[in-house]
N, C-alpha and C. Protein backbone atom coordinates (compact mmCIF):
# COMPACT_ATOMS: atom_id res chain seq x y z
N UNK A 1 0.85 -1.18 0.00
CA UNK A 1 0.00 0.00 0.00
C UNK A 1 0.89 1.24 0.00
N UNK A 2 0.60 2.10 -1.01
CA UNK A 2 1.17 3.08 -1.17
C UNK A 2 0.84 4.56 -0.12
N UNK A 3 1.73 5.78 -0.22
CA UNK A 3 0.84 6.53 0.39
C UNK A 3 -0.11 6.93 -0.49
N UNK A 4 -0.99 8.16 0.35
CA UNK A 4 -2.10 8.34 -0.25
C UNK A 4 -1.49 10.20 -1.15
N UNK A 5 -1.42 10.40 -2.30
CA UNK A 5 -0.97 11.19 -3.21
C UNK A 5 -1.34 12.56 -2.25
N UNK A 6 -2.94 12.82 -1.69
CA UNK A 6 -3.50 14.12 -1.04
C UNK A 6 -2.79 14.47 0.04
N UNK A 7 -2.17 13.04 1.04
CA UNK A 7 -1.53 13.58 2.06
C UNK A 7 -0.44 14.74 2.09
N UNK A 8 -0.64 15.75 3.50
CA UNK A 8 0.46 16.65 3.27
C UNK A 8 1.83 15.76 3.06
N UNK A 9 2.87 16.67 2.29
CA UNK A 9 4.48 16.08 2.16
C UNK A 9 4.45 15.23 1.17
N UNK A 10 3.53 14.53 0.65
CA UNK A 10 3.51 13.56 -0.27
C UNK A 10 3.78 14.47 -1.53
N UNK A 11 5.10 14.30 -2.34
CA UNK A 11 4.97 14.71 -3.44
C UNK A 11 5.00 13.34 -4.70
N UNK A 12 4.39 13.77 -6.13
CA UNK A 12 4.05 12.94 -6.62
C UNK A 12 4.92 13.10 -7.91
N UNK A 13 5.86 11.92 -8.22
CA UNK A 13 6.42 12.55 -9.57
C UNK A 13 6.18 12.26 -10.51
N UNK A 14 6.64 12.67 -11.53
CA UNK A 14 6.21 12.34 -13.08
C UNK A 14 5.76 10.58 -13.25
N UNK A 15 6.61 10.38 -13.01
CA UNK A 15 6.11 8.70 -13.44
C UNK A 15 4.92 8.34 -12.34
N UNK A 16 4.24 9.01 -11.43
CA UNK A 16 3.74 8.57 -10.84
C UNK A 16 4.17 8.18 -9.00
N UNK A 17 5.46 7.80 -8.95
CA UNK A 17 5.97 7.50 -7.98
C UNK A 17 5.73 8.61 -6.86
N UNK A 18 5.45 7.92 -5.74
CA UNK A 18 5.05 8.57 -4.06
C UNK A 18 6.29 9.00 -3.25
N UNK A 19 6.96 9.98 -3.01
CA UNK A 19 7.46 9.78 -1.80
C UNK A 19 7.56 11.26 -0.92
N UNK A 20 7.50 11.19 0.54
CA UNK A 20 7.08 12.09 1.61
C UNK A 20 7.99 12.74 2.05
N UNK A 21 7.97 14.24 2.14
CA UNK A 21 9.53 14.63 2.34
C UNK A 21 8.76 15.00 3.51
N UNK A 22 9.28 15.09 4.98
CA UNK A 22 8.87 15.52 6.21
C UNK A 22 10.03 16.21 6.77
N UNK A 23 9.49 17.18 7.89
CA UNK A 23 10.79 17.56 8.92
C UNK A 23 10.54 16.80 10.29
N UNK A 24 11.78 16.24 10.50
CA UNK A 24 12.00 15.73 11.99
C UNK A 24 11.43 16.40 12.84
N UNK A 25 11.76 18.26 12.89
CA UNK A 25 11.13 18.55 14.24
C UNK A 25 9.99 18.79 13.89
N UNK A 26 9.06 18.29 13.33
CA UNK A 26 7.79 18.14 13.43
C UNK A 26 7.09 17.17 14.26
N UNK A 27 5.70 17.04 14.46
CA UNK A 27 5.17 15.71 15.13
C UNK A 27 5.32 14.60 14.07
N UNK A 28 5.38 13.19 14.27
CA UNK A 28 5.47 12.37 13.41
C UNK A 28 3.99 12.59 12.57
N UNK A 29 4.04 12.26 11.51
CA UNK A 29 2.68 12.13 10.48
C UNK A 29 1.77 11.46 10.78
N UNK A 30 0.85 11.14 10.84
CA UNK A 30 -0.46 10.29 10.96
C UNK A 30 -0.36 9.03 9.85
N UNK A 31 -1.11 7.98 10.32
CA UNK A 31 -1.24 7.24 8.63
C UNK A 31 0.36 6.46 8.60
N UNK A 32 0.18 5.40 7.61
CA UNK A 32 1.24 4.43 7.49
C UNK A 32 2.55 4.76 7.86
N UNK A 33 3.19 4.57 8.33
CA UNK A 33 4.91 4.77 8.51
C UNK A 33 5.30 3.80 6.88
N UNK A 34 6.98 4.65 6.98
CA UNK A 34 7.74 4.03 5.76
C UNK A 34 7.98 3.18 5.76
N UNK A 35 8.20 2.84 4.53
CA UNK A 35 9.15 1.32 4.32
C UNK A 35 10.79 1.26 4.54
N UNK A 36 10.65 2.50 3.99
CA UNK A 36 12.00 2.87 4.22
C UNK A 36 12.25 4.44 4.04
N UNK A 37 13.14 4.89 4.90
CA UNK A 37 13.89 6.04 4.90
C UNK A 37 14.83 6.70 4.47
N UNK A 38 15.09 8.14 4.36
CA UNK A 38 16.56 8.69 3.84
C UNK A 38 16.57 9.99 4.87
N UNK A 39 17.18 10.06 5.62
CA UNK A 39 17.37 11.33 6.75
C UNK A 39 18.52 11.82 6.18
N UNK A 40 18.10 12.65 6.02
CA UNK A 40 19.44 13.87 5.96
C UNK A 40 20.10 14.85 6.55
N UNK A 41 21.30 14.18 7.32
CA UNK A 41 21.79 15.16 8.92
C UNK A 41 23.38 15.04 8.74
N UNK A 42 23.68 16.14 9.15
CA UNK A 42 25.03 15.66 9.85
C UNK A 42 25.49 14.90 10.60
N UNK A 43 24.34 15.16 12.17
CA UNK A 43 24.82 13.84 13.10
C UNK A 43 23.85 12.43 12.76
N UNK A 44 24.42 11.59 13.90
CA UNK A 44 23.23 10.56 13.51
C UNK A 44 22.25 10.54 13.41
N UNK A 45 21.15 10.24 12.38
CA UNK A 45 19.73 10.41 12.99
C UNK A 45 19.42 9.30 13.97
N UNK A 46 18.26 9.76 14.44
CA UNK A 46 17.79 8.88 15.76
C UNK A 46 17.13 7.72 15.34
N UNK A 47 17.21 6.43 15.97
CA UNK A 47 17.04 5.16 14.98
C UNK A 47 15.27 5.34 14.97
N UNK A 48 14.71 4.17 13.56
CA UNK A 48 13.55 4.40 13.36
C UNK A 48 13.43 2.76 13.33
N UNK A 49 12.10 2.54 12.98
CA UNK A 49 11.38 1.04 13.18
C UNK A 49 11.59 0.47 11.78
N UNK A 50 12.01 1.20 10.80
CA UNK A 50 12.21 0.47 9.00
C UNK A 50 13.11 0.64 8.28
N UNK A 51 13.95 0.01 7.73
CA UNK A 51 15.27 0.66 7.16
C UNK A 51 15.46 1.65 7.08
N UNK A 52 16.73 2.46 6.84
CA UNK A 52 17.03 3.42 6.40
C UNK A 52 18.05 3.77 5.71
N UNK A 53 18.37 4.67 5.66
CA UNK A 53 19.95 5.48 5.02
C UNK A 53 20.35 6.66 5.77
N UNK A 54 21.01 6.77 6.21
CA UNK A 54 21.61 8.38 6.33
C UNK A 54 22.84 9.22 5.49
N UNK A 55 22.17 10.33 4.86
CA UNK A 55 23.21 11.15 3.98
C UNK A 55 23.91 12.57 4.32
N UNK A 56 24.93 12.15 5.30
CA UNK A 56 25.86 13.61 6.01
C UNK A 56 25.32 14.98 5.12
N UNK A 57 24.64 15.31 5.60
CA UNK A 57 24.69 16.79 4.94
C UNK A 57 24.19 17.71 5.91
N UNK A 58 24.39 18.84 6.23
CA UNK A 58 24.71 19.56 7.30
C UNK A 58 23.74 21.00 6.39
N UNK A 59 23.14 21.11 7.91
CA UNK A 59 21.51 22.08 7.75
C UNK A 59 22.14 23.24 7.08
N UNK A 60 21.33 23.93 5.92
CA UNK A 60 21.17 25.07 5.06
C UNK A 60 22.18 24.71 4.00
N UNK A 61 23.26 23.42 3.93
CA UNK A 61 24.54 23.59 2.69
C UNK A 61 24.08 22.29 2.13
N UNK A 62 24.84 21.30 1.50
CA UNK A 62 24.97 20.82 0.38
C UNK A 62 25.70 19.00 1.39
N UNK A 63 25.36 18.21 0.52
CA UNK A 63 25.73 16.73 0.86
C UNK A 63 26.97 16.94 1.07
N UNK A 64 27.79 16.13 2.10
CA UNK A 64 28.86 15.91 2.30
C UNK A 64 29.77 14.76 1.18
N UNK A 65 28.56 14.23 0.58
CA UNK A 65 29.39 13.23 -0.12
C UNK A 65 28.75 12.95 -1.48
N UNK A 66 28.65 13.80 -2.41
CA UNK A 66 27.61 14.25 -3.22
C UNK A 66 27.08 12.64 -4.34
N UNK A 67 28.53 11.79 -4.44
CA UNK A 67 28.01 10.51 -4.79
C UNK A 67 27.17 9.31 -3.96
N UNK A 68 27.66 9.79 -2.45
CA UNK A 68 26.77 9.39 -1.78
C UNK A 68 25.35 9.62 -1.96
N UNK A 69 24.96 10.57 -1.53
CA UNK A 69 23.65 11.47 -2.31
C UNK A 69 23.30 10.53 -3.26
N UNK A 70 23.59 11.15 -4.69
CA UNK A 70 23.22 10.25 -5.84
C UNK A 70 22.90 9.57 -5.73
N UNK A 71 23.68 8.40 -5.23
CA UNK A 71 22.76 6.96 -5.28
C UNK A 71 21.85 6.66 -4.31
N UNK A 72 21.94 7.42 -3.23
CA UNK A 72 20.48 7.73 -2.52
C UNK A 72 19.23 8.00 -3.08
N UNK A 73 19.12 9.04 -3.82
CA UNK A 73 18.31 9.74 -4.69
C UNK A 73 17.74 8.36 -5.42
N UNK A 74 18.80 7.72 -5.94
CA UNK A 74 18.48 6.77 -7.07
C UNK A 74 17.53 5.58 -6.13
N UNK A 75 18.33 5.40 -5.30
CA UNK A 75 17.62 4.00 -4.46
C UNK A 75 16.27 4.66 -3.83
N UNK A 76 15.86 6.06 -3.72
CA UNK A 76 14.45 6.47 -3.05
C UNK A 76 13.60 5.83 -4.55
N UNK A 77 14.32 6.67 -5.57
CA UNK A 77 13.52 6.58 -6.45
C UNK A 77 12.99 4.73 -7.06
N UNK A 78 13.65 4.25 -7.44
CA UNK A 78 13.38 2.66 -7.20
C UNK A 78 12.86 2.01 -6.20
N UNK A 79 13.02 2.58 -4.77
CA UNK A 79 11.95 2.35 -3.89
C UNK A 79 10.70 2.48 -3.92
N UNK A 80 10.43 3.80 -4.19
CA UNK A 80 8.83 4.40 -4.43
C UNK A 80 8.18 3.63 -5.19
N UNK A 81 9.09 2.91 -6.10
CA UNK A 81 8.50 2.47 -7.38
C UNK A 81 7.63 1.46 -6.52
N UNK A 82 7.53 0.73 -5.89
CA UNK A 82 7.08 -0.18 -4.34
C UNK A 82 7.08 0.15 -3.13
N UNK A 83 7.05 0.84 -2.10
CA UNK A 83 7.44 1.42 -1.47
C UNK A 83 7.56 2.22 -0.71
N UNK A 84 6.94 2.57 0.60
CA UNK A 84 6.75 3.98 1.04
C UNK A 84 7.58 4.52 1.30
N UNK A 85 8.40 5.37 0.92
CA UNK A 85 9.52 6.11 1.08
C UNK A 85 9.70 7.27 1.35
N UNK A 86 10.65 7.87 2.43
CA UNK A 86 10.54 9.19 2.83
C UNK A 86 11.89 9.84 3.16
N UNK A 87 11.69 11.15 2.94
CA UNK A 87 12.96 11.84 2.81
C UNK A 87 12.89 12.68 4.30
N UNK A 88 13.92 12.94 5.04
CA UNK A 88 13.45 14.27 5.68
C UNK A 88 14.95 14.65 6.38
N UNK A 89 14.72 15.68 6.76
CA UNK A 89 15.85 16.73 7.25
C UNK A 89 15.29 17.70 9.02
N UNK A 90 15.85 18.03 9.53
CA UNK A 90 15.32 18.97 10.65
C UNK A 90 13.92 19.51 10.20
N UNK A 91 14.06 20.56 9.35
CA UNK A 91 12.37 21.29 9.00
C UNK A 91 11.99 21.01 7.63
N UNK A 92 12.24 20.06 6.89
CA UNK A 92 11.68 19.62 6.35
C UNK A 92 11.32 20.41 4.61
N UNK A 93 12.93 21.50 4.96
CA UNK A 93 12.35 22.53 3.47
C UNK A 93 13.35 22.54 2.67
N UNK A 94 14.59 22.89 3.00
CA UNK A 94 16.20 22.92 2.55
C UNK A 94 16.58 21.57 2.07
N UNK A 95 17.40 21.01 3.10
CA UNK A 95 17.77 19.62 2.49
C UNK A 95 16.79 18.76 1.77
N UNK A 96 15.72 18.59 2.45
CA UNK A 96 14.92 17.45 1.67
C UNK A 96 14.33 18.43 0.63
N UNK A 97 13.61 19.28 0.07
CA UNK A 97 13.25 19.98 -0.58
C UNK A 97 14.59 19.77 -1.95
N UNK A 98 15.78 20.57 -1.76
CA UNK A 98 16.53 19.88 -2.36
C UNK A 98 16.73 18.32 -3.09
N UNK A 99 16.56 17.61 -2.12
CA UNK A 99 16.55 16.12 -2.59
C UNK A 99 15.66 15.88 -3.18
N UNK A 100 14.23 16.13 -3.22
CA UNK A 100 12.83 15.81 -3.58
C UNK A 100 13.61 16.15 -5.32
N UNK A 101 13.69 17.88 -5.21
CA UNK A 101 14.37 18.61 -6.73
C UNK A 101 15.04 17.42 -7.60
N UNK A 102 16.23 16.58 -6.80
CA UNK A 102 16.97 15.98 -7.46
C UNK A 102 16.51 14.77 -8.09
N UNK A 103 15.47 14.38 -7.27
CA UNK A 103 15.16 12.77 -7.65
C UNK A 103 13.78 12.95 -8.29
N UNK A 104 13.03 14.15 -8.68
CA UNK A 104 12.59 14.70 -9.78
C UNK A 104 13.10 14.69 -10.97
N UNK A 105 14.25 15.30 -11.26
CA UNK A 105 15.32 15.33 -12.49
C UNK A 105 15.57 13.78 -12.70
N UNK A 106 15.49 13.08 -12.01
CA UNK A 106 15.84 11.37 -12.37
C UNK A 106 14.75 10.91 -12.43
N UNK A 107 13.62 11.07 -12.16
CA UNK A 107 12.75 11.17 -12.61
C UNK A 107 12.19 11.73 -14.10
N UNK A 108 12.50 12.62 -14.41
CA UNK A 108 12.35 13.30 -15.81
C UNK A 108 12.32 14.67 -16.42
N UNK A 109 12.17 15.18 -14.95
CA UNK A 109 11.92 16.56 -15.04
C UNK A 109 13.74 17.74 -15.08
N UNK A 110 13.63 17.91 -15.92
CA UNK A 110 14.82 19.11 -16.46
C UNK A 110 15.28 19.78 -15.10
N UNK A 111 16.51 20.12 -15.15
CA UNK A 111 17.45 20.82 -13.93
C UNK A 111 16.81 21.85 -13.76
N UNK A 112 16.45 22.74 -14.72
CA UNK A 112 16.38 24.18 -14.80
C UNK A 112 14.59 24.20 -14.38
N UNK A 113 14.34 23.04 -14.04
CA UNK A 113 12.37 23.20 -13.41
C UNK A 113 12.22 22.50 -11.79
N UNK A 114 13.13 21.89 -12.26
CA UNK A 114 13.04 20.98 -10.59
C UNK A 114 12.64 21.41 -9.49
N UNK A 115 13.23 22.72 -9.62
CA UNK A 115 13.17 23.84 -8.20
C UNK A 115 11.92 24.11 -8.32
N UNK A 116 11.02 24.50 -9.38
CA UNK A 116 9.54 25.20 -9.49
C UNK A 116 9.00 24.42 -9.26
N UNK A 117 9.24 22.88 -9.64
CA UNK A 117 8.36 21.82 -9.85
C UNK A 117 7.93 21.35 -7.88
N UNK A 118 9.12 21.56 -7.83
CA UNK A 118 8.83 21.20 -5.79
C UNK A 118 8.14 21.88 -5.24
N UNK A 119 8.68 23.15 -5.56
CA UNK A 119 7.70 23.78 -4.78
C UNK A 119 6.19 23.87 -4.96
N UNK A 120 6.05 23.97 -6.47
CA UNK A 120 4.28 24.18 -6.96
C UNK A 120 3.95 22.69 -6.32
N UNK A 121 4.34 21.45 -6.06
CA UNK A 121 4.02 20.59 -5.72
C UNK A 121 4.53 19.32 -4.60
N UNK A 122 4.97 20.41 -3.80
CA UNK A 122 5.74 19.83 -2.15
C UNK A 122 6.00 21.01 -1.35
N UNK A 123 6.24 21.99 -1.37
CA UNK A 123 6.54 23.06 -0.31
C UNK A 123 6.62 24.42 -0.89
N UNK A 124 6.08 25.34 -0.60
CA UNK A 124 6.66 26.77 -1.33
C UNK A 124 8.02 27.48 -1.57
N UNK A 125 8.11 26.91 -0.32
CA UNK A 125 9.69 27.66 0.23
C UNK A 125 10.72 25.97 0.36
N UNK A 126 10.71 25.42 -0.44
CA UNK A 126 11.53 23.93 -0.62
C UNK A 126 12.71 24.48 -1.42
N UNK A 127 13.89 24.03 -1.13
CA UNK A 127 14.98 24.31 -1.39
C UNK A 127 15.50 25.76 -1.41
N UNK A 128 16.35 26.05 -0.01
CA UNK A 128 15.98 27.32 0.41
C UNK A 128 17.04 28.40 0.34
N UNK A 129 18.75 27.67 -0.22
CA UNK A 129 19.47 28.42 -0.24
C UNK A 129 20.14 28.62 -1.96
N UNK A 130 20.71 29.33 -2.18
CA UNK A 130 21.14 29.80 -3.44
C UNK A 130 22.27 28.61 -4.17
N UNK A 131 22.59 27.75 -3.17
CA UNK A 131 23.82 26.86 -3.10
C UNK A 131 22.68 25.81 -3.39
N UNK A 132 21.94 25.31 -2.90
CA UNK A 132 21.24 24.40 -2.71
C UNK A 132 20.19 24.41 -4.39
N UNK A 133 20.07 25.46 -4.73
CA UNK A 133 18.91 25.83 -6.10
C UNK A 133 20.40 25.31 -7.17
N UNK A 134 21.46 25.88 -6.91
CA UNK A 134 22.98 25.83 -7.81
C UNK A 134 23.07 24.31 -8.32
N UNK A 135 22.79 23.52 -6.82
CA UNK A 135 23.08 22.36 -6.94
C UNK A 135 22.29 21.09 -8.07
N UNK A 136 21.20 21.60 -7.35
CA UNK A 136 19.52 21.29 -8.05
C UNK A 136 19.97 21.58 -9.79
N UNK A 137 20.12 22.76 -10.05
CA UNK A 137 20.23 22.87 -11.52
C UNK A 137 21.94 22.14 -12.17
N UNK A 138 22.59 21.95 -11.27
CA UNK A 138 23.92 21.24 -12.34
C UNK A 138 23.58 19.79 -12.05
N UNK A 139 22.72 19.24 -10.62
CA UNK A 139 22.23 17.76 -10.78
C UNK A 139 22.53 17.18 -11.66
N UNK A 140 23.48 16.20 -12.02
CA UNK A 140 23.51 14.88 -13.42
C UNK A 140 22.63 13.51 -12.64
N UNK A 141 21.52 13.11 -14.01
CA UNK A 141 21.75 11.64 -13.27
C UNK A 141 22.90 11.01 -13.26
């Protein structure tokens, strides 16, 4: 069972594929937990009940290990394809907002839209620094 497309955070991408970008310091979400996870922190994230990943990247800048990343991106996206999958960061706008951008573009959507595309359809204010939009648009799959 997939999520449900209306839920908040749920963004929906081109091919169809589900996945939930949330912020940690939020309350947890209502409704199914993931299948699997991708937290995006510097320090450890705090353990959860379903697989995960963690990708060093440190609040308002850019992945610590940008191939790391990548194939993160790649494995959310092949997840979703089955999968409840979720991205999240402290507030839930910068880093993951960012990431959502990227695994859009691998998805199908062009460097130079990714950024519009999140926001008109995951957060307004998603991907929040000038470094972070930089990144989004030189993205290679």
């Amino acid at each position: 069972m997939s999520w449900e497309s209306d839920l908040s955070g749920v963004l929906t991408l081109p091919s169809g594929r589900l996945v939930r970008g949330r912020g940690l310091w939020h309350s947890d979400p209502e409704g199914l937990e993931p299948q699997f996870g991708i937290y995006l922190q510097r320090a450890t994230p705090r353990p959860v009940e379903w697989p995960s990943r963690w990708v060093r990247w440190p609040d308002w800048w850019l992945p610590l290990d940008s191939d790391d990343a990548r194939d993160a991106f790649h494995e959310c996206r092949r997840r979703a394809a089955s999968e409840r999958v979720e991205i999240a960061c402290n507030g839930g706008l910068g880093r993951t907002g960012t990431a959502l951008a990227c695994i859009a573009i691998l998805d199908g959507i062009l460097g130079g839209d990714a950024v519009a595309y999140v926001r008109r359809h995951y957060h307004p204010r998603a991907v929040e620094t000038p470094w972070q939009r930089r990144y989004v648009r030189r993205f290679q799959a």
